[in-house]
N, C-alpha and C. Protein backbone atom coordinates (compact mmCIF):
# COMPACT_ATOMS: atom_id res chain seq x y z
N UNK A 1 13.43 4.67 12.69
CA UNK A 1 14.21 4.43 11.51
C UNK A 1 13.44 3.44 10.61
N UNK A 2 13.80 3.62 9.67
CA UNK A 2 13.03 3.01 8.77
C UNK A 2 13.89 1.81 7.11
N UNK A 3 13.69 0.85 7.30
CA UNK A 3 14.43 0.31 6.11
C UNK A 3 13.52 -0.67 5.00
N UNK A 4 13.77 -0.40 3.68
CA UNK A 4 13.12 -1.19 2.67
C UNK A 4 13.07 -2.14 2.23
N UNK A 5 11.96 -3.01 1.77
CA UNK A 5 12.10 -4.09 1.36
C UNK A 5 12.87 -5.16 1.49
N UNK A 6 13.85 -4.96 3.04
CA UNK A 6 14.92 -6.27 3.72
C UNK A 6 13.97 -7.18 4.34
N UNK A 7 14.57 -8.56 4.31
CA UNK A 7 14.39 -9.40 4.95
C UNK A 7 14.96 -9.73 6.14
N UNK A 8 16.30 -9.62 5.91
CA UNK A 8 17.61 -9.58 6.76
C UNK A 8 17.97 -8.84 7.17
N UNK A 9 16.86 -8.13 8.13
CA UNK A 9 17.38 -7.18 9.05
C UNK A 9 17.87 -8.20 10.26
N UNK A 10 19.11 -7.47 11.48
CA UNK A 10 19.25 -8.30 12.22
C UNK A 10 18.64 -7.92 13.53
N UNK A 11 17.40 -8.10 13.20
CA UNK A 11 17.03 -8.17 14.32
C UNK A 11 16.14 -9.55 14.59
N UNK A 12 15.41 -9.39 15.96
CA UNK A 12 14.82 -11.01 16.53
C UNK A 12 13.39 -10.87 15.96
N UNK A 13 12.83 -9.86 16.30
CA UNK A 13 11.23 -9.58 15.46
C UNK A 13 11.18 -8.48 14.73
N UNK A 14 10.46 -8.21 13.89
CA UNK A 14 10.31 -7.18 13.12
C UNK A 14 8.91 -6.42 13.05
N UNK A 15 8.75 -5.10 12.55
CA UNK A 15 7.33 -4.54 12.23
C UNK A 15 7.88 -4.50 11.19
N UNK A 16 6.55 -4.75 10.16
CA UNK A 16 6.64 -4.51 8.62
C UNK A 16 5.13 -3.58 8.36
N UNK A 17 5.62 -2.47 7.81
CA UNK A 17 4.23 -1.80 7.22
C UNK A 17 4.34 -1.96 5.75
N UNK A 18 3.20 -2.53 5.64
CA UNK A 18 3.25 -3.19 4.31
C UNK A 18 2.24 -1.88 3.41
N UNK A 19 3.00 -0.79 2.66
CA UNK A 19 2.46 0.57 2.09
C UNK A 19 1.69 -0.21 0.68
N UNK A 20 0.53 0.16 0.53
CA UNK A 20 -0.53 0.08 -0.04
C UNK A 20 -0.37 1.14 -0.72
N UNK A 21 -0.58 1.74 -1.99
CA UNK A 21 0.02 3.25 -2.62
C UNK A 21 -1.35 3.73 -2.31
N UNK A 22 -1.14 5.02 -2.37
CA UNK A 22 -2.24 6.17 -2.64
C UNK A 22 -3.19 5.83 -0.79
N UNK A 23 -2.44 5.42 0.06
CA UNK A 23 -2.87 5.13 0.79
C UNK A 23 -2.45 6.03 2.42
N UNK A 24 -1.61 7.03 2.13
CA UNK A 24 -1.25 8.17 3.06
C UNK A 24 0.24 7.23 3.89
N UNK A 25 0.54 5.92 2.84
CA UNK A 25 2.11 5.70 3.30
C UNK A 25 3.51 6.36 3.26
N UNK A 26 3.82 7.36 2.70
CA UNK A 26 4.97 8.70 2.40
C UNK A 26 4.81 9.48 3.87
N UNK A 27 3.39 9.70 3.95
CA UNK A 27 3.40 10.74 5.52
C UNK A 27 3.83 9.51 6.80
N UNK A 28 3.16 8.57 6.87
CA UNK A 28 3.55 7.39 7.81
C UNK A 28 5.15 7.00 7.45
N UNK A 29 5.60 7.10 6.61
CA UNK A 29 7.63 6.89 6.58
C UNK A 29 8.07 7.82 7.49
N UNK A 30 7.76 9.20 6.79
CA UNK A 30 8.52 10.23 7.77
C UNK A 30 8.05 10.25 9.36
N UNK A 31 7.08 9.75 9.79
CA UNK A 31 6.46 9.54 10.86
C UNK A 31 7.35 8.47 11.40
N UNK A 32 7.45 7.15 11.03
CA UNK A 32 8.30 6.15 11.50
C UNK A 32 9.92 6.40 11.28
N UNK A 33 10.31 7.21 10.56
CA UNK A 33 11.77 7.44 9.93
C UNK A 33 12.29 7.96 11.52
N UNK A 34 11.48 8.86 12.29
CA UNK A 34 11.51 9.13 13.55
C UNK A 34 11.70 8.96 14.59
N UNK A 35 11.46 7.40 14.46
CA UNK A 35 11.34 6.57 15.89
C UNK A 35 12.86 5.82 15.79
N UNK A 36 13.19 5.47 17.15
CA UNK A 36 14.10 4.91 17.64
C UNK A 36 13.76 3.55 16.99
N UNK A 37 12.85 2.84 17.06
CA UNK A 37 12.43 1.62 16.38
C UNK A 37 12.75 1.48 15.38
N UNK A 38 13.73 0.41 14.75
CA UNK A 38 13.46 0.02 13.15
C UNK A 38 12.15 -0.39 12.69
N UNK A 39 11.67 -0.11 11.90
CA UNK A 39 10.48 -0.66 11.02
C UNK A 39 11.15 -0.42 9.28
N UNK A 40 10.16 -2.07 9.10
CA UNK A 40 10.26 -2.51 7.84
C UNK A 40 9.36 -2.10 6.65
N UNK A 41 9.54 -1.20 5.74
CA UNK A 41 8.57 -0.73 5.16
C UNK A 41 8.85 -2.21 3.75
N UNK A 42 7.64 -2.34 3.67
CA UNK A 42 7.16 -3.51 2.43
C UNK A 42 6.76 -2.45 1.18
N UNK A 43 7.90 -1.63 0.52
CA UNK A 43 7.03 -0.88 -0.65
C UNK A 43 7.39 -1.72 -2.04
N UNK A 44 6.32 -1.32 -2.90
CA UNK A 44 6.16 -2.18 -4.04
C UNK A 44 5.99 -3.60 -4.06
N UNK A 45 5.81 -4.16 -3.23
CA UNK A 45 5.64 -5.52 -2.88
C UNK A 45 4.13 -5.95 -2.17
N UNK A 46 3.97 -7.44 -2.87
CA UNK A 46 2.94 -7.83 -2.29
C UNK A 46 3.02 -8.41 -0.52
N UNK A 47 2.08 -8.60 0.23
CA UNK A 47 2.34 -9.50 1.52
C UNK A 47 3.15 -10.57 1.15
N UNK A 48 3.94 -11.10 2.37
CA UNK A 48 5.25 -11.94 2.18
C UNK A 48 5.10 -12.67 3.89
N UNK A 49 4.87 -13.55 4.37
CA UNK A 49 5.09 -13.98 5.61
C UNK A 49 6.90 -14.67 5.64
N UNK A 50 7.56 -13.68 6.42
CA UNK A 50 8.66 -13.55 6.38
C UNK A 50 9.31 -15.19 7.70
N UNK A 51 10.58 -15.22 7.86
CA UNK A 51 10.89 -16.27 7.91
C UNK A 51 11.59 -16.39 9.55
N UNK A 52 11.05 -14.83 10.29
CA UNK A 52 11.17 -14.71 11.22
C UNK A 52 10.01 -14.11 11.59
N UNK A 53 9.80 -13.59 13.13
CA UNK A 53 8.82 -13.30 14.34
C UNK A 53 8.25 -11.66 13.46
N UNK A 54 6.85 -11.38 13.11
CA UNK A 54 6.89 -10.26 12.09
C UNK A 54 5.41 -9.91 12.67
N UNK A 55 5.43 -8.75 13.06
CA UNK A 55 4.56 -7.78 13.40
C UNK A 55 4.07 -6.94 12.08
N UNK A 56 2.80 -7.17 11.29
CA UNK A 56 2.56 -6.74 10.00
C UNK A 56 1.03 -5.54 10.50
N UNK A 57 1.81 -3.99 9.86
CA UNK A 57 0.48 -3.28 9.98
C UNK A 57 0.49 -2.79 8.16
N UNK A 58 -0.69 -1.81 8.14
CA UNK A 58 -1.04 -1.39 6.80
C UNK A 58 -2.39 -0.46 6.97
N UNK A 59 -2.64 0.62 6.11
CA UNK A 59 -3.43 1.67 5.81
C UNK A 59 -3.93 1.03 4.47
N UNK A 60 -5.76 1.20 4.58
CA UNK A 60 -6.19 1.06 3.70
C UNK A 60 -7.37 2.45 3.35
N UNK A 61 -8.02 2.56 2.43
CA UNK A 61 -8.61 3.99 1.79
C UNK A 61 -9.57 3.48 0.91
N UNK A 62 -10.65 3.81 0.87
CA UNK A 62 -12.15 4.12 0.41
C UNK A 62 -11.36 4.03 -1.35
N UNK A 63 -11.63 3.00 -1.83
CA UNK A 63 -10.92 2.28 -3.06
C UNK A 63 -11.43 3.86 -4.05
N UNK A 64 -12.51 4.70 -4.33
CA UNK A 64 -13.20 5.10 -5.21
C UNK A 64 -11.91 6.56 -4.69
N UNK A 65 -11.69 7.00 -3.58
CA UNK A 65 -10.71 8.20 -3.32
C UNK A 65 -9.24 8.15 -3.83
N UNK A 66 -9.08 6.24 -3.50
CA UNK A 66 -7.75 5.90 -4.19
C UNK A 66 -7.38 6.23 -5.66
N UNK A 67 -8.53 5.45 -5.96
CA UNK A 67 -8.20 5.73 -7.52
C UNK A 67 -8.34 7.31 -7.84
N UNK A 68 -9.13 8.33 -7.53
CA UNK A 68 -8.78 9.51 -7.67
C UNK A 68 -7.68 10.17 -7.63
N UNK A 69 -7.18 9.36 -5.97
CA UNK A 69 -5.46 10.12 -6.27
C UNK A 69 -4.86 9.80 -7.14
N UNK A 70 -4.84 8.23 -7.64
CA UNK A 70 -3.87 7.42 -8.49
C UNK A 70 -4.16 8.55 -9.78
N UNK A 71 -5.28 8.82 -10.13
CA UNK A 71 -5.40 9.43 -11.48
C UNK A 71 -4.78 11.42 -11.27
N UNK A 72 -4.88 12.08 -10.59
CA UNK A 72 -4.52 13.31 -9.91
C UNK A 72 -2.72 12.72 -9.47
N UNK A 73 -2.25 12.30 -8.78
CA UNK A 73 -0.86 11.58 -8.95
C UNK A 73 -0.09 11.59 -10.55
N UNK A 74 -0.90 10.78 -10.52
CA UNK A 74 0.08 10.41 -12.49
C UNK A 74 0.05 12.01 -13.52
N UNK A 75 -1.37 12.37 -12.88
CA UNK A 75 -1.33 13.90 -13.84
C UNK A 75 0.23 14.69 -13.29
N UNK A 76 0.67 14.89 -12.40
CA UNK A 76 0.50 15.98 -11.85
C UNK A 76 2.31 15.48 -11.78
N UNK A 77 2.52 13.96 -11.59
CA UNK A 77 4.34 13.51 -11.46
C UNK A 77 4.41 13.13 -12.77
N UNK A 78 5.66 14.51 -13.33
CA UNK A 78 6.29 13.91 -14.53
C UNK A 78 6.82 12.94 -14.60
N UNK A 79 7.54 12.28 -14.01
CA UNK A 79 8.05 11.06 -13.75
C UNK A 79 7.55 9.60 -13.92
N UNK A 80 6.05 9.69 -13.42
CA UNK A 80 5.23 8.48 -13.61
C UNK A 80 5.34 7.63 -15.37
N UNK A 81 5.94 7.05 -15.36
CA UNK A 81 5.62 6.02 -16.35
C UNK A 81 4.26 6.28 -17.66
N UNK A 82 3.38 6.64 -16.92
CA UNK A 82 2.05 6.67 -17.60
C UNK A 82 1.41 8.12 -17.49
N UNK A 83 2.71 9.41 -17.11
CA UNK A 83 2.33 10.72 -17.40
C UNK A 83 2.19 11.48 -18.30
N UNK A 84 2.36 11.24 -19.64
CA UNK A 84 2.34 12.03 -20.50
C UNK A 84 0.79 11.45 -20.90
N UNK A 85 0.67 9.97 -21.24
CA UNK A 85 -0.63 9.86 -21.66
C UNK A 85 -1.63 9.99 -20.75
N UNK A 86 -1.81 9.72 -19.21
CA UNK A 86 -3.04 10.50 -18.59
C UNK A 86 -3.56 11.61 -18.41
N UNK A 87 -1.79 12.26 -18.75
CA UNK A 87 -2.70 13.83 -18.39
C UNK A 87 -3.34 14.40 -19.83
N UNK A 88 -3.41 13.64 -20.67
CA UNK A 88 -4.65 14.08 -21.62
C UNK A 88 -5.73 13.75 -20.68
N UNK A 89 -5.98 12.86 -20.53
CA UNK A 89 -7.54 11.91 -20.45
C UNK A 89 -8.47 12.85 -19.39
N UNK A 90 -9.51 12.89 -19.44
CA UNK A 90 -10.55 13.20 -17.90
C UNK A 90 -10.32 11.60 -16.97
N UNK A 91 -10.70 12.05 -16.01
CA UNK A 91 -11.13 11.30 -15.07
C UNK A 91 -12.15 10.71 -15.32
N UNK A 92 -13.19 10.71 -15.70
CA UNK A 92 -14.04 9.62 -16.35
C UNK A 92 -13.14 8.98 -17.91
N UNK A 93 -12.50 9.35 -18.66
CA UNK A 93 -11.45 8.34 -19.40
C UNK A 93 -10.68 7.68 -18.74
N UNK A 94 -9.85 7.54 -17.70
CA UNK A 94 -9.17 7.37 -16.72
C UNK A 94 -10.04 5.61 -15.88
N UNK A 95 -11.17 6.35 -15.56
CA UNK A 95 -12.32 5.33 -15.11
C UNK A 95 -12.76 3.91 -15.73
N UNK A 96 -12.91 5.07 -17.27
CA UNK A 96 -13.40 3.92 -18.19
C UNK A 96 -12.22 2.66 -18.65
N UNK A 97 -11.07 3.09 -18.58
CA UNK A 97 -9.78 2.70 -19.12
C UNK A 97 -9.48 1.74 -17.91
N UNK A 98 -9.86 1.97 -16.81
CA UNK A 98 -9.56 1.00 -15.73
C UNK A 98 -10.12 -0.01 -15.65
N UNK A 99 -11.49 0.20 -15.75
CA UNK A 99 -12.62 -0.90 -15.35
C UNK A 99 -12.66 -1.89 -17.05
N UNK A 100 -11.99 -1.83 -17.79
CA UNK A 100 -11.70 -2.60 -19.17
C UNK A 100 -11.41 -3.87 -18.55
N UNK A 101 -12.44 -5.00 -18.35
CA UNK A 101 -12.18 -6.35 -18.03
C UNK A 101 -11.26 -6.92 -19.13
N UNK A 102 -11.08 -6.93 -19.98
CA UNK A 102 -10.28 -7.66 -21.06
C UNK A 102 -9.10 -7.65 -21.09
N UNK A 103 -8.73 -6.23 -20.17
CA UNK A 103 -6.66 -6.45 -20.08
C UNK A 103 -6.51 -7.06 -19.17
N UNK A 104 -7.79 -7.66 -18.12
CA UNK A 104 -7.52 -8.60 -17.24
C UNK A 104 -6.52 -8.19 -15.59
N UNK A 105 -5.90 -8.71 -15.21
CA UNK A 105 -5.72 -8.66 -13.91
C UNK A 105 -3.74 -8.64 -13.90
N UNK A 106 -2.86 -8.70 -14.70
CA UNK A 106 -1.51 -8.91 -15.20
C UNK A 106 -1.21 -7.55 -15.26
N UNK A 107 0.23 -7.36 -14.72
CA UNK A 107 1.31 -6.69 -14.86
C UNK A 107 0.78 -5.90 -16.60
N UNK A 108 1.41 -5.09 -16.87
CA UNK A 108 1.95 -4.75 -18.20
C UNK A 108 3.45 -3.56 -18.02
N UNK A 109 3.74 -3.65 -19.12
CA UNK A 109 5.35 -2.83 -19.10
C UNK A 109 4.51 -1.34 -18.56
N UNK A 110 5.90 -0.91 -17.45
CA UNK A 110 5.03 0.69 -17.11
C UNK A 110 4.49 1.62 -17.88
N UNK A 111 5.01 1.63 -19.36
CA UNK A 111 4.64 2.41 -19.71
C UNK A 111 3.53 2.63 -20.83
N UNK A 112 3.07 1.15 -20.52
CA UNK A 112 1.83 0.89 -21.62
C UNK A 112 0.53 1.21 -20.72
N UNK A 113 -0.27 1.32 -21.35
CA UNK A 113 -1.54 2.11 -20.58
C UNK A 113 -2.46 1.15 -19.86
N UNK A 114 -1.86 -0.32 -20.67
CA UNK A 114 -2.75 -1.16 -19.79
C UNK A 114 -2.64 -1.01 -18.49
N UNK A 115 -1.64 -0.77 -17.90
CA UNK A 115 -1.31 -1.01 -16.48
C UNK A 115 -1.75 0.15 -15.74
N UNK A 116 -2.84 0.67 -16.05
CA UNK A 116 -3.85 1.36 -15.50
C UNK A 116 -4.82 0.74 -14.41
N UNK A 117 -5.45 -0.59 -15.15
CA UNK A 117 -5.87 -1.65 -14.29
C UNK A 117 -5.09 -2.46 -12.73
N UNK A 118 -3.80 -2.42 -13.39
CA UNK A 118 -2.94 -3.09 -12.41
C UNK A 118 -2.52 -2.21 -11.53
N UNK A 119 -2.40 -1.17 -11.74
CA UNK A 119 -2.35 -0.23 -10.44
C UNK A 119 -3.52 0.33 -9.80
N UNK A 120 -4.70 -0.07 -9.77
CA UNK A 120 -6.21 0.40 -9.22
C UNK A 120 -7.10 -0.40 -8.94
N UNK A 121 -7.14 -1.51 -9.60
CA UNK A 121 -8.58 -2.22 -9.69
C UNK A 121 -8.25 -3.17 -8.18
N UNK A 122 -9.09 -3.04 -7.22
CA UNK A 122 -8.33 -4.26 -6.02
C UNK A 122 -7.05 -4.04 -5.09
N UNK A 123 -6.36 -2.76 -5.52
CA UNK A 123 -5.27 -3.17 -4.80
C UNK A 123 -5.23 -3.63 -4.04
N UNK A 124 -5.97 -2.45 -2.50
CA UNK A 124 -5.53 -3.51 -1.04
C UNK A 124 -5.89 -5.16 -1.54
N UNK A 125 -6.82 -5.89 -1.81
CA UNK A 125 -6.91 -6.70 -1.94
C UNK A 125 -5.33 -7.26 -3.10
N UNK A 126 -4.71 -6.98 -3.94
CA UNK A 126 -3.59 -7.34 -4.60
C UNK A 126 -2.94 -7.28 -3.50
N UNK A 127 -2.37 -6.47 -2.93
CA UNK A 127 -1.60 -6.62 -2.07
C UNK A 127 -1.62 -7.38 -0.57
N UNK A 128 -2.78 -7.52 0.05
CA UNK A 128 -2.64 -8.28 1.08
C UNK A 128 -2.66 -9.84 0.72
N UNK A 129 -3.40 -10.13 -0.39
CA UNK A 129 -3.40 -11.54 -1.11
C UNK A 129 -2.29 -12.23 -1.31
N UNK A 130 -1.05 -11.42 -1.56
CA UNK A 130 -0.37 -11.85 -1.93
C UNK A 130 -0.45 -11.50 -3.92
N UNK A 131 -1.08 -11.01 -4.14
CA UNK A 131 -0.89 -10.63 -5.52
C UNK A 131 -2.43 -10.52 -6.53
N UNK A 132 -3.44 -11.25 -5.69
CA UNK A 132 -4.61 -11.90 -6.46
C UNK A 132 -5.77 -10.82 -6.36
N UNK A 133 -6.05 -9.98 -6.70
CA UNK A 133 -6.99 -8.92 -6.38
C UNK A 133 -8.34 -9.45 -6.78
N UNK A 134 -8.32 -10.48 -6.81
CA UNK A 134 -10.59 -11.63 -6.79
C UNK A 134 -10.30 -12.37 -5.68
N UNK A 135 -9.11 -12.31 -4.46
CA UNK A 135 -8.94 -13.51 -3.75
C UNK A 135 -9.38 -12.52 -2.21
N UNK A 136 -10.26 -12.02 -2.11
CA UNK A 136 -10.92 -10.98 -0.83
C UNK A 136 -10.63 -11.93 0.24
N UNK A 137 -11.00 -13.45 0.15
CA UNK A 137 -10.98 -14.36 1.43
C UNK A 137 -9.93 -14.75 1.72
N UNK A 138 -8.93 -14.62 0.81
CA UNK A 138 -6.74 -14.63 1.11
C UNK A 138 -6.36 -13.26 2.01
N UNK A 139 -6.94 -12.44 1.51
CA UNK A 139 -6.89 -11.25 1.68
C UNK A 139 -7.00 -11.34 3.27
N UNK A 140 -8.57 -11.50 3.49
CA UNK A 140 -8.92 -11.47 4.94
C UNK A 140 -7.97 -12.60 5.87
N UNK A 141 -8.05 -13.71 5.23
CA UNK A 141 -7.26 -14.63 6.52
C UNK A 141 -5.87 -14.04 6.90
N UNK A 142 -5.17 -13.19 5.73
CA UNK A 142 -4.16 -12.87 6.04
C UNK A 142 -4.06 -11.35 7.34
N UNK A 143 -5.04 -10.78 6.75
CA UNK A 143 -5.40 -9.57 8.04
C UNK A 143 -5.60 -10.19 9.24
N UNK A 144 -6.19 -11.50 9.81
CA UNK A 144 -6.97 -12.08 10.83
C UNK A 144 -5.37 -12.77 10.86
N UNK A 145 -4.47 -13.52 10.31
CA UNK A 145 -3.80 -14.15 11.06
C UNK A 145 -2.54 -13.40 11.36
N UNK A 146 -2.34 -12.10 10.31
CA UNK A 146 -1.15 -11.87 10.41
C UNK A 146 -0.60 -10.41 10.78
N UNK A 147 -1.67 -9.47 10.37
CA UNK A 147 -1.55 -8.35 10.76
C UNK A 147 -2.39 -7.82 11.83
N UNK A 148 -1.57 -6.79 13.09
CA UNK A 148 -1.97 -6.02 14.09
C UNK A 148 -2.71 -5.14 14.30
N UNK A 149 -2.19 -4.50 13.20
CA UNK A 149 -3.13 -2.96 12.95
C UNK A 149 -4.04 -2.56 11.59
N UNK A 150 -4.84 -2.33 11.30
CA UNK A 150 -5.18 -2.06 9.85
C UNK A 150 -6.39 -0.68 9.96
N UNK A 151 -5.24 0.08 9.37
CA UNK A 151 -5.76 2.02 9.76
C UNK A 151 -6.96 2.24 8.43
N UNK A 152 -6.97 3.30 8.48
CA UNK A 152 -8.27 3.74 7.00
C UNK A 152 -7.95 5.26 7.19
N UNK A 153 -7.43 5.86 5.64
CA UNK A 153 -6.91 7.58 5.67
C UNK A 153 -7.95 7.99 6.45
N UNK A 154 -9.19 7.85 6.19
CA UNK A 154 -9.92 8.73 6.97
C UNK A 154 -10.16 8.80 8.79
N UNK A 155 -9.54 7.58 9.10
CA UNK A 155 -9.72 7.89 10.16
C UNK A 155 -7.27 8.16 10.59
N UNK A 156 -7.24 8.52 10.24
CA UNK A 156 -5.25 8.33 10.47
C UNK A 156 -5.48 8.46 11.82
N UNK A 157 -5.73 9.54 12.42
CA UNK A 157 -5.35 9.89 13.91
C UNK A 157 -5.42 8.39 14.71
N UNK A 158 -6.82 8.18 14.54
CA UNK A 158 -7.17 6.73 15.34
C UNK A 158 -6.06 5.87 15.59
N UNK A 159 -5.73 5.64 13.86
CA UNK A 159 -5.25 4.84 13.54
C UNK A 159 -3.65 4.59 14.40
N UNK A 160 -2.80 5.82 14.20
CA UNK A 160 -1.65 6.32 14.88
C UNK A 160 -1.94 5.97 16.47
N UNK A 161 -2.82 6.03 17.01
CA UNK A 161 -3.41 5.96 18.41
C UNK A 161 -3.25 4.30 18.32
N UNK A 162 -4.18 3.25 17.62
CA UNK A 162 -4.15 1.90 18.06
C UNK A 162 -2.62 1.20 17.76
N UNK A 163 -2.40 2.13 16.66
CA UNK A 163 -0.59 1.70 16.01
C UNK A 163 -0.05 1.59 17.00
N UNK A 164 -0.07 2.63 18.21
CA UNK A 164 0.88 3.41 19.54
C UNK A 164 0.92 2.28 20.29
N UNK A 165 -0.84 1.42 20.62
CA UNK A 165 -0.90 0.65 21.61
C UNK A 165 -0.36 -0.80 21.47
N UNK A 166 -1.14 -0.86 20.20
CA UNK A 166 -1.02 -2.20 19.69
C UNK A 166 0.53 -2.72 19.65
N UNK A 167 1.56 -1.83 19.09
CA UNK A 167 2.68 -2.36 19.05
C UNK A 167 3.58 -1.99 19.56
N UNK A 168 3.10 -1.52 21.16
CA UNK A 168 3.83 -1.14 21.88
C UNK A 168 4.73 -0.25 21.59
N UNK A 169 4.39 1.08 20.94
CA UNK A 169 5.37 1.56 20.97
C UNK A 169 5.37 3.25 21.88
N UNK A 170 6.06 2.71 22.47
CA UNK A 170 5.79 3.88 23.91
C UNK A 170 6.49 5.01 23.51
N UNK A 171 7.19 4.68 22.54
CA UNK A 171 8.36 5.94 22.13
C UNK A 171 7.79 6.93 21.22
N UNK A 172 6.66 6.33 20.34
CA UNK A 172 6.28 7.03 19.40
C UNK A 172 5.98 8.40 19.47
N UNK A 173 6.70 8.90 18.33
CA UNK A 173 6.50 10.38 18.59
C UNK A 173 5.70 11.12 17.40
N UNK A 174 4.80 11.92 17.53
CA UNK A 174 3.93 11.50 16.72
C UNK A 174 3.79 13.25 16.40
């Protein structure tokens, strides 16, 4: 079973998979939605060291594939915030529009184009930092002190395999 963005679950320890987008976290929900285990999915949110006993895993992806999906994603979901104007652009416009140092590293409203940057440039690093995508060495202490598992799409199977051991979960059904 699976629940979002709570803190206050009642339980004594928790797993939190902290979903990284474009990172094969949607197939890992329905995978955990499965298990007898609650797990805490962390979506849209940065790392958070929570205020109880917290078992933290996460999937990370070859940043240059990410951003491919992110740009193939936004084409393709009407829904996205920033779909009508990407799906003009190529993928090298898309590229160029990202890597624009001058809109800097900040939020913008969804539906302004700046926030092209803010959804690509660094994530895993935005997100395990705690928010700072230049802070790689926040990033790391937080993997080294706080999280169990840390998968890569390309390898998933593995990954599902050390997930199994690492956090004991004997039930997993996979």
């Amino acid at each position: 079973m699976i629940q979002f963005n709570k803190e206050d679950l009642d339980q004594e320890e928790l797993i939190c998979f902290l979903h990284i987008p474009k990172t094969g976290g949607k197939t890992l929900w329905r995978l955990l939605d499965r298990q007898k285990d609650t797990f805490l999915v962390w979506h849209g949110k940065f790392f958070k060291q929570l205020n109880k006993p917290c078992t933290y895993f996460t999937m990370l992806r070859d940043p240059v594939d990410r951003v491919i999906s992110t740009y193939y994603y936004i084409r393709r979901y009407e829904r996205d915030p920033l779909h009508s104007q990407v799906k003009k652009m190529s993928l090298k416009e898309f590229v160029s529009y990202m890597n624009k140092e001058d809109l800097g590293n900040k939020p913008y409203p969804k539906k302004d184009l700046r926030s092209i940057r803010f959804r690509t440039v660094n994530l895993a690093t935005r997100y395990i930092s705690v928010g700072d995508p230049l802070n790689l060495g926040k990033a790391k202490e937080n993997i080294n002190n706080y999280f169990s598992v840390v998968g890569c799409t390309d390898m998933y199977d593995e990954f599902l395999f050390f997930m199994k051991n690492d956090l004991e979960l004997t039930d997993l059904i996979i």
